[in-house]
C-alpha atoms as a PDB file:
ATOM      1  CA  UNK A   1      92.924 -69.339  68.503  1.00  0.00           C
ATOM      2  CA  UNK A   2      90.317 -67.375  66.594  1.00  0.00           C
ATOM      3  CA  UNK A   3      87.760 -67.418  64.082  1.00  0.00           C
ATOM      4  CA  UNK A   4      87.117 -64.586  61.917  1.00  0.00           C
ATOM      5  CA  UNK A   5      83.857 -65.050  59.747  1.00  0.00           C
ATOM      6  CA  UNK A   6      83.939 -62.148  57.127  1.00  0.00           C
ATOM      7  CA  UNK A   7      83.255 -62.804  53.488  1.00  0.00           C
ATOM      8  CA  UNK A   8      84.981 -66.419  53.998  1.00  0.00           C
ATOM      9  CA  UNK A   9      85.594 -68.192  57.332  1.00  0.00           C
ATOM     10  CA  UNK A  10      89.331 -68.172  58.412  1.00  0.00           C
ATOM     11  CA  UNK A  11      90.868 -70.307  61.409  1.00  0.00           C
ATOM     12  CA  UNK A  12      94.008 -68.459  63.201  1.00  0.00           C
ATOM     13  CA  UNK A  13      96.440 -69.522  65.483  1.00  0.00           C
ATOM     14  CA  UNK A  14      99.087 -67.360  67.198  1.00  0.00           C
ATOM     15  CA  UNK A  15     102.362 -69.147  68.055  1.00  0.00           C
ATOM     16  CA  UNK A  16     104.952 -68.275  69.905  1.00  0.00           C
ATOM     17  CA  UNK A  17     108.401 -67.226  69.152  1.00  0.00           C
ATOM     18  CA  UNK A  18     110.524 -70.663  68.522  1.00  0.00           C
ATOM     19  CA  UNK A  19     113.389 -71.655  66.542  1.00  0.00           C
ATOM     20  CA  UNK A  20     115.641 -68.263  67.009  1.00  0.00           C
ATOM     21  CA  UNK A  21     112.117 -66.209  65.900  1.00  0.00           C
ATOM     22  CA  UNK A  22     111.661 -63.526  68.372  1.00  0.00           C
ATOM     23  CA  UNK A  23     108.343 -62.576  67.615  1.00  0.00           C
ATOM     24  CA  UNK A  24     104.472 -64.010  67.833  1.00  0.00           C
ATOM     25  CA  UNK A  25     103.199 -65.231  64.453  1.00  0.00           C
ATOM     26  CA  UNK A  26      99.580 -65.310  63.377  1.00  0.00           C
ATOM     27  CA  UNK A  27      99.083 -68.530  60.893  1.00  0.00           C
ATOM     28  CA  UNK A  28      96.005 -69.898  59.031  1.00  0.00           C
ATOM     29  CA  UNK A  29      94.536 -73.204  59.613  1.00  0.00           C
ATOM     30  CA  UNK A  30      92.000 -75.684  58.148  1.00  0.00           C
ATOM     31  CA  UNK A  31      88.980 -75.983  59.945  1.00  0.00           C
ATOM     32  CA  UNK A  32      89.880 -79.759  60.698  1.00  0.00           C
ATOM     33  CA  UNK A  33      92.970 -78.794  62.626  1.00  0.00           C
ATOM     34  CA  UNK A  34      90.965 -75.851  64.116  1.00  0.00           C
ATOM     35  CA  UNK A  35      88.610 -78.359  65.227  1.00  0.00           C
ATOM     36  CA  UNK A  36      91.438 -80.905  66.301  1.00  0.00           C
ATOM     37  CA  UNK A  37      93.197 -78.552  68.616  1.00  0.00           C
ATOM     38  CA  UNK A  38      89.832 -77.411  70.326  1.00  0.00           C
ATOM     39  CA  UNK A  39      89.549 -80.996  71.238  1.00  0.00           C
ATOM     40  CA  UNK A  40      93.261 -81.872  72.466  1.00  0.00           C
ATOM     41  CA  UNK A  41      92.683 -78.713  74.552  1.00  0.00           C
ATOM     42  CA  UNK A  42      89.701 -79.665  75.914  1.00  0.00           C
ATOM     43  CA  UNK A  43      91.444 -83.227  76.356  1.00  0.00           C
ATOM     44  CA  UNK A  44      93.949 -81.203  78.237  1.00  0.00           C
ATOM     45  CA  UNK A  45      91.860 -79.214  80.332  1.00  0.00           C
ATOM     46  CA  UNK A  46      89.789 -82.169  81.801  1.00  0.00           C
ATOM     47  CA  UNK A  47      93.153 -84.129  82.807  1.00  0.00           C
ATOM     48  CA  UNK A  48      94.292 -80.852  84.566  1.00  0.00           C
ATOM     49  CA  UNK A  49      90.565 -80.526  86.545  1.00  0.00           C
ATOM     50  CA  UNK A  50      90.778 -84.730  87.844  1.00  0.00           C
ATOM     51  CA  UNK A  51      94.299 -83.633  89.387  1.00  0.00           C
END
């Protein structure tokens, strides 16, 4: 996940090959879903640390 901040603010994800693709693939997001991910993430992260 990345945020590039030029002349306008983009939101990138990079996901992995699925569904017979065999390459990575950079796509744009809204900042909401940007934002949404960085909290399931997070989410994730503190279930993994009370294990």
């Amino acid at each position: 996940m990345s945020i590039d901040r030029g002349k306008h603010t983009s939101y990138d994800i990079e996901l992995t090959p699925w569904n017979g693709r065999t390459e990575n693939e950079e796509v744009s997001i809204s900042k909401k879903f940007y934002n949404t991910l960085k909290l399931m993430i997070l989410f994730e992260l503190k279930i993994i640390k009370a294990y």
